[in-house]
Protein backbone atom coordinates (compact mmCIF):
# COMPACT_ATOMS: atom_id res chain seq x y z
CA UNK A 1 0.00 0.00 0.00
CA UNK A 2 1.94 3.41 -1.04
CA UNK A 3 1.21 6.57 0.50
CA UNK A 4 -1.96 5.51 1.91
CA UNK A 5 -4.02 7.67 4.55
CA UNK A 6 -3.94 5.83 7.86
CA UNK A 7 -5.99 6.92 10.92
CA UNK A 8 -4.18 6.05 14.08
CA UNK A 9 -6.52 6.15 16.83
CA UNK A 10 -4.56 6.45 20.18
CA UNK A 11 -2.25 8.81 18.13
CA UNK A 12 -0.69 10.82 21.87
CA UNK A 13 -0.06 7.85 23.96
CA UNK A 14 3.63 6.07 24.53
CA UNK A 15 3.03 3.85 21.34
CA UNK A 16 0.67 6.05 18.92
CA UNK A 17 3.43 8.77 19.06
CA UNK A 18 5.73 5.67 17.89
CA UNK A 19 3.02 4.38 14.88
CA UNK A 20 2.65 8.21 13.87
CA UNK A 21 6.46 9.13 13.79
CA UNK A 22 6.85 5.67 11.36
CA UNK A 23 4.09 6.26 9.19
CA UNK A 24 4.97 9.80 8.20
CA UNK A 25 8.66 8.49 7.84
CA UNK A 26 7.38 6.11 5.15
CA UNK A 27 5.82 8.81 3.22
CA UNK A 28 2.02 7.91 4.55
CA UNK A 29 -0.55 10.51 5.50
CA UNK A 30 -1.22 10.32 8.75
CA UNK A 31 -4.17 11.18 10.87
CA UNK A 32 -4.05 11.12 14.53
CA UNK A 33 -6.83 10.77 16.38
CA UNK A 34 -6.94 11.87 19.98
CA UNK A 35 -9.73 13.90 22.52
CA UNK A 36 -6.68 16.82 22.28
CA UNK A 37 -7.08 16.77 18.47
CA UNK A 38 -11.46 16.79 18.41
CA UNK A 39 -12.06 13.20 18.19
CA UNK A 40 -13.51 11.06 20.73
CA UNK A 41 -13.36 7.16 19.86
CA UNK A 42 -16.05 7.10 22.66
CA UNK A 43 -18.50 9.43 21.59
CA UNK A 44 -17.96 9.27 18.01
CA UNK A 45 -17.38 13.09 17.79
CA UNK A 46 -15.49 13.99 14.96
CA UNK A 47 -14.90 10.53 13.65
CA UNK A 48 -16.52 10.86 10.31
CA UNK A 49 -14.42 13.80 9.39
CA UNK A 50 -11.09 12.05 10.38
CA UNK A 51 -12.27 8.83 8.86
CA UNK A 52 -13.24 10.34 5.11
CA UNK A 53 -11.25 8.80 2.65
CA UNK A 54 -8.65 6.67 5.28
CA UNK A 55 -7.10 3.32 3.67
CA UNK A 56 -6.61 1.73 7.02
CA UNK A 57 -7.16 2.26 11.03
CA UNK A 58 -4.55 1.35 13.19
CA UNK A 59 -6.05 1.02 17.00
CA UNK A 60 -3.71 1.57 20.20
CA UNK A 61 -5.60 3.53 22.41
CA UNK A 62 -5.78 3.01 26.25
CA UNK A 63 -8.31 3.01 28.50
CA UNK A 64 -8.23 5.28 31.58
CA UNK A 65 -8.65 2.57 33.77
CA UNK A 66 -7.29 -1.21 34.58
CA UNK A 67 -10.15 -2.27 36.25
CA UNK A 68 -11.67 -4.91 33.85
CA UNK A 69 -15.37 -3.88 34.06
CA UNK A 70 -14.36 -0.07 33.16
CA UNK A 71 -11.51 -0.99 30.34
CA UNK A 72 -13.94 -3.30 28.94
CA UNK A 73 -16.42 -0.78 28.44
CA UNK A 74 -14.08 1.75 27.15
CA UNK A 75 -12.70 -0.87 24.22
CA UNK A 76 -15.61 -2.46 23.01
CA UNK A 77 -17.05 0.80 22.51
CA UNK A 78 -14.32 2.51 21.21
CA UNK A 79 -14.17 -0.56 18.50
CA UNK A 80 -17.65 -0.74 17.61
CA UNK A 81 -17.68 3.24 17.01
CA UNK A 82 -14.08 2.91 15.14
CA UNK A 83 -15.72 -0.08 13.40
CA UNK A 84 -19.09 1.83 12.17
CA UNK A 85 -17.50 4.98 11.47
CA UNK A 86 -15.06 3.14 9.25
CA UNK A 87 -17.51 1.16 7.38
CA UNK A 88 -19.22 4.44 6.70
CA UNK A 89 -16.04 5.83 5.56
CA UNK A 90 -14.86 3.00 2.94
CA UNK A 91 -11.91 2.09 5.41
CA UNK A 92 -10.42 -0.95 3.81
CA UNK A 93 -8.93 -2.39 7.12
CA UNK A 94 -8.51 -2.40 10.82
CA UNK A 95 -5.22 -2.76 12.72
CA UNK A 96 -5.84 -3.19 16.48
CA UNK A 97 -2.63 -3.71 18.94
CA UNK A 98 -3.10 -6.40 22.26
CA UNK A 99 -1.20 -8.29 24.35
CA UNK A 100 0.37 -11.93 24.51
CA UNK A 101 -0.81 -13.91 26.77
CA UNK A 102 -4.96 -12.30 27.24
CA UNK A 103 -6.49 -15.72 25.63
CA UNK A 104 -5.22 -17.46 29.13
CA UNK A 105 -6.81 -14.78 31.09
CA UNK A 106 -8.72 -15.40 34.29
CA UNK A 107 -10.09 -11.81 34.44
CA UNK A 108 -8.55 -8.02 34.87
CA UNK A 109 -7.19 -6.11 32.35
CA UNK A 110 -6.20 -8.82 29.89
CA UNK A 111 -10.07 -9.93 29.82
CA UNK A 112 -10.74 -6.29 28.89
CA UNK A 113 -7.89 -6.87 25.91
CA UNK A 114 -9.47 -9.67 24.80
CA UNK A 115 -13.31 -8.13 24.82
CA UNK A 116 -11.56 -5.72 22.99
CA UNK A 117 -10.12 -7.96 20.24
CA UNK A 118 -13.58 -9.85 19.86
CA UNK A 119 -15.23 -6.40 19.46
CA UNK A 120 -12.93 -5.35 16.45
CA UNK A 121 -13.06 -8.64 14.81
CA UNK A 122 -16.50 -8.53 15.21
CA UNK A 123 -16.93 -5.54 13.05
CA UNK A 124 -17.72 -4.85 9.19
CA UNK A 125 -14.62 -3.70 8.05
CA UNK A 126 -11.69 -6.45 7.86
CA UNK A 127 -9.32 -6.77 10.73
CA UNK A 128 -6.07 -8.20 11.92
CA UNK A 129 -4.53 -8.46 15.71
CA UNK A 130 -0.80 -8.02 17.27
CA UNK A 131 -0.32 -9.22 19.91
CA UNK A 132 3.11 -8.00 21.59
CA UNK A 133 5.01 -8.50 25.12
CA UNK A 134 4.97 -5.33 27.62
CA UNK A 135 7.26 -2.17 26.74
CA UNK A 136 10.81 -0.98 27.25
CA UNK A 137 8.71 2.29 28.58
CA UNK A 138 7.31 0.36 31.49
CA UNK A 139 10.08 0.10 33.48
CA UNK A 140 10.67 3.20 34.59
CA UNK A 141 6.95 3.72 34.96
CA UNK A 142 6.44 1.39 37.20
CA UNK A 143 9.44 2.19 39.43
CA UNK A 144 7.94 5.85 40.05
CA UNK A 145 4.67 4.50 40.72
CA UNK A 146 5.77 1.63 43.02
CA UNK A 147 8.36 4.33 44.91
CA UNK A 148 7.71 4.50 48.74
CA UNK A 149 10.75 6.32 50.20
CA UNK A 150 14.11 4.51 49.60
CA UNK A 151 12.17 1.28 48.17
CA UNK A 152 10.56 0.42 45.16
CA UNK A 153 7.81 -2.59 45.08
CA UNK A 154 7.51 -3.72 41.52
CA UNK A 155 5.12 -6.80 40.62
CA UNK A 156 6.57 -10.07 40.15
CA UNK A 157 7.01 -10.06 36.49
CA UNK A 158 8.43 -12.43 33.55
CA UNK A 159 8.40 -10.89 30.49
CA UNK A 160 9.76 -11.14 27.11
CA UNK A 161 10.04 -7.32 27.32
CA UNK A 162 10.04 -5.13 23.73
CA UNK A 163 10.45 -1.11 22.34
CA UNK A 164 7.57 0.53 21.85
CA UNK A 165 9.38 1.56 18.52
CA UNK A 166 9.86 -1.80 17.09
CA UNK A 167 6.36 -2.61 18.16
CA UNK A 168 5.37 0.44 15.93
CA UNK A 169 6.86 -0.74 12.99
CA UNK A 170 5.56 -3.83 13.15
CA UNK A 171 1.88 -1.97 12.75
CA UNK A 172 2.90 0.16 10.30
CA UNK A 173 3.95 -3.18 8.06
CA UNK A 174 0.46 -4.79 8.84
CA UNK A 175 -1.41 -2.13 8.42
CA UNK A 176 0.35 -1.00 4.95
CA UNK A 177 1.11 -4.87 3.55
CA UNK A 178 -0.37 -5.70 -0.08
CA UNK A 179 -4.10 -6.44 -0.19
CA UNK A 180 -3.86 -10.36 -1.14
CA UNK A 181 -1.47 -10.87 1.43
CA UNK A 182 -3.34 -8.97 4.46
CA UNK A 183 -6.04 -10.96 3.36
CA UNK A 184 -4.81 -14.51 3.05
CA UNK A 185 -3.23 -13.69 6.60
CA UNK A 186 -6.43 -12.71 8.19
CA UNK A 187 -7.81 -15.74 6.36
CA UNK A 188 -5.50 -18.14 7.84
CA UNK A 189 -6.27 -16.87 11.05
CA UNK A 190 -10.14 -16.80 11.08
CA UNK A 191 -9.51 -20.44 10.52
CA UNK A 192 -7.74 -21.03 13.67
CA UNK A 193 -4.04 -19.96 12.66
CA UNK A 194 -2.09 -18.47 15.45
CA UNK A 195 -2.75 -14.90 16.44
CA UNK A 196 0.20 -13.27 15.63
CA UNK A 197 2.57 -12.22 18.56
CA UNK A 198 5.53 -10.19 19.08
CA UNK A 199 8.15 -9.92 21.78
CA UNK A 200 12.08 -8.85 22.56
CA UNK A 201 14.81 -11.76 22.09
CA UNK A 202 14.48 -13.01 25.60
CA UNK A 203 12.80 -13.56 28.74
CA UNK A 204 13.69 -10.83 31.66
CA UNK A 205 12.61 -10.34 34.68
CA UNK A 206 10.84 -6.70 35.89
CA UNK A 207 12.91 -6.28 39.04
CA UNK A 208 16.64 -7.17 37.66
CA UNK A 209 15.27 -4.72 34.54
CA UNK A 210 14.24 -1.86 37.19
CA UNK A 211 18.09 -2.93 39.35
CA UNK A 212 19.57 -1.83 35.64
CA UNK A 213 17.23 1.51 35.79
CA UNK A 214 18.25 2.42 38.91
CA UNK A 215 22.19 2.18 38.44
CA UNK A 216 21.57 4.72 35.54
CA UNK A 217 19.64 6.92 37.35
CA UNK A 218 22.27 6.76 40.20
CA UNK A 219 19.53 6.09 42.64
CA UNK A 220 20.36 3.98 45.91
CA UNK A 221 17.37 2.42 45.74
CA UNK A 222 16.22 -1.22 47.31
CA UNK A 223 13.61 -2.97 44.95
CA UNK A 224 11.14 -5.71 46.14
CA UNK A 225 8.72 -7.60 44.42
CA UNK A 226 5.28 -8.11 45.66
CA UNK A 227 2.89 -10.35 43.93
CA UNK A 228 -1.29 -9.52 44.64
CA UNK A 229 -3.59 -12.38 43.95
CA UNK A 230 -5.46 -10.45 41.53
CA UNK A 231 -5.84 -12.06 37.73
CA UNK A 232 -3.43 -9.65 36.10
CA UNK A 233 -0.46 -10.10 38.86
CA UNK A 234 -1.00 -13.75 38.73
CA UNK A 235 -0.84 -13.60 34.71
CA UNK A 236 2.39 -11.14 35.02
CA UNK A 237 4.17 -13.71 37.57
CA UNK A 238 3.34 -17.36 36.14
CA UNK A 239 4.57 -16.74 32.56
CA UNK A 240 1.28 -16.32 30.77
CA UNK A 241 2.97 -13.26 28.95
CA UNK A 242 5.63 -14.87 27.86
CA UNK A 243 5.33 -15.29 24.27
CA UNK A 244 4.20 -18.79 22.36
CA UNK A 245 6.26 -20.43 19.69
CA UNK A 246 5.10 -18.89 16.67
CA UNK A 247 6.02 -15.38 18.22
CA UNK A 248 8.31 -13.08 15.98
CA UNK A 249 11.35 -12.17 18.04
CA UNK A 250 12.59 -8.63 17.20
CA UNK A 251 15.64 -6.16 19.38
CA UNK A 252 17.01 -3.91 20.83
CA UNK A 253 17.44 -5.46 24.13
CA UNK A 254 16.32 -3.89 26.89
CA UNK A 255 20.38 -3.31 28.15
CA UNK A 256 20.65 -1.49 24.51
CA UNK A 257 17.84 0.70 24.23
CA UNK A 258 18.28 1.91 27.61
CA UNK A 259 21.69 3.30 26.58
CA UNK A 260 19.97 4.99 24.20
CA UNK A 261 17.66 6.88 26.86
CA UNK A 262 17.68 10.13 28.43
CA UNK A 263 19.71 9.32 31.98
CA UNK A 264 16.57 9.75 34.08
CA UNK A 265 13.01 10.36 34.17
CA UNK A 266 10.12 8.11 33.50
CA UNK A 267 9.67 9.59 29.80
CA UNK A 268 12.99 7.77 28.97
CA UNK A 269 13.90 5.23 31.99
C-alpha cells in the first residue's frame, strides 16, 4: 500500500506517538486521532471527518482505567464506534494492537484486551490483531509508581520485554502490507491460525530490569517484588505473557535501548 491515509486512533499515547512518527517516515498521510485533536473514539465526535477517505485504522488507544469492568467498556465501545465509522467511511482495514498472553486470562485487564479484540473482529470492516510482550517504557513507569521512600515494590514479572518503537513498525507493516497478502493472513487466522505475537529476544525479569534503571539513574534504591492475587499479577508472575512459539522475536534489548535513553526520568527510563 503506497502513501496511503492511515488513521491512528490512540495517536498521543507512549506507542501512537511511535506508529505516527513511522508512518509519516514512510511517506504515509497520517491522521491522529486523539480527545486533544477533536475526536472522541467514545462518543464518536469527529470521527466521520477524520475517517473520510482513510485506507486503514490502526487502533492503540488506552483506557483510563485497569479495572476490567471499566476498560472493557471503554474498548468495546471505542471498536464498535471505530468499526461503524469506518464502514461508513470505505476504510479498507482495521489494525488493532493487544497483548500476549490475554487468551489465558482469568479476568482483569487482559479480559478487557481480549473483549476488545472480539469487538474489532467482530466488526464490518476487515481486521487483523498483534499481539506483543509489555514495553521498554514500562520500566521506569512502574518504578515511580511503586516508589515508597528509599524502596521500590515492583510486581513479580516475567516478560519477554520489547520497544515501543519496534512494536510500531511492526503496525505500520500490517497495516500498509499488499491487499492479497493482508487478506490470506487474516484468512489463515479466522480459521484457527495463530494470532500473531511479538516480543524482545528473551525472557527478563521486571525487578533485575528496574536494578539496571536504577544504576543509571544513580539512585540507591532497594527494589522488592510483591505479587497480589489479583488475575493480572498472577498472569504477570506465572509466565502467561511470555510469548508462544510462533512469536516473531525482534531487538534492541532492553540493556541497549536503555543506553539509548535520556539518563533519568520516566519519559525515557
Amino acid at each position: 500500500m503506497q502513501q496511503a491515509k492511515i488513521v491512528v486512533a490512540g495517536a498521543t499515547g507512549r506507542l501512537g506517538r511511535h506508529v505516527v512518527d513511522v508512518l509519516g517516515a514512510a511517506g504515509h498521510k497520517v491522521v491522529p486521532i486523539s480527545r486533544s485533536a477533536g475526536v472522541d473514539v467514545i462518543t464518536g465526535d469527529g470521527l466521520p471527518e477524520a475517517l473520510t477517505g482513510a485506507n486503514a485504522i490502526i487502533d492503540v488507544v488506552a483506557g483510563p482505567s485497569s479495572g476490567q469492568g471499566p476498560a472493557t467498556e471503554f474498548f468495546t465501545t471505542a471498536a464498535k464506534n471505530l468499526q461503524q465509522a469506518g464502514e461508513r467511511a470505505g476504510v479498507a482495514r482495521y489494525v488493532v494492537v493487544s497483548i500476549i498472553g490475554i487468551e489465558k486470562s482469568a479476568g482483569g485487564y487482559g479480559s478487557a484486551k481480549l473483549a476488545h479484540e472480539q469487538a474489532v473482529l467482530a466488526g464490518p470492516v476487515p481486521a487483523r490483531i498483534l499481539r506483543v510482550a509489555q514495553f521498554h517504557e514500562l520500566v521506569g513507569i512502574l518504578m515511580d509508581a511503586g516508589r515508597q521512600g528509599d524502596v521500590i515494590y515492583l510486581p513479580k514479572m516475567r516478560t519477554q520485554i520489547i520497544a515501543a518503537r519496534t512494536v510500531a513498525q511492526a503496525l505500520a507493516e500490517m497495516a500498509t502490507s499488499p491487499e492479497a497478502q493482508f487478506a490470506a493472513a487474516r484468512a489463515a487466522e479466522s480459521a484457527g491460525a495463530p494470532i500473531p505475537e511479538l516480543a524482545g529476544p528473551r525472557e527478563e525479569n521486571l525487578a533485575s530490569l528496574a536494578r539496571l534503571v536504577a544504576a543509571r539513574r544513580g539512585d540507591q534504591l532497594r527494589i522488592e517484588e510483591v505479587k497480589a492475587a489479583d488475575p493480572d499479577s498472577e498472569a504477570a508472575a506465572d509466565g502467561s505473557l511470555l510469548p508462544g512459539s510462533h512469536a516473531k522475536l525482534a531487538g534492541p534489548t532492553f540493556e541497549e535501548w536503555l543506553t539509548t535513553q535520556p539518563g533519568s526520568g520516566s519519559s525515557g527510563v
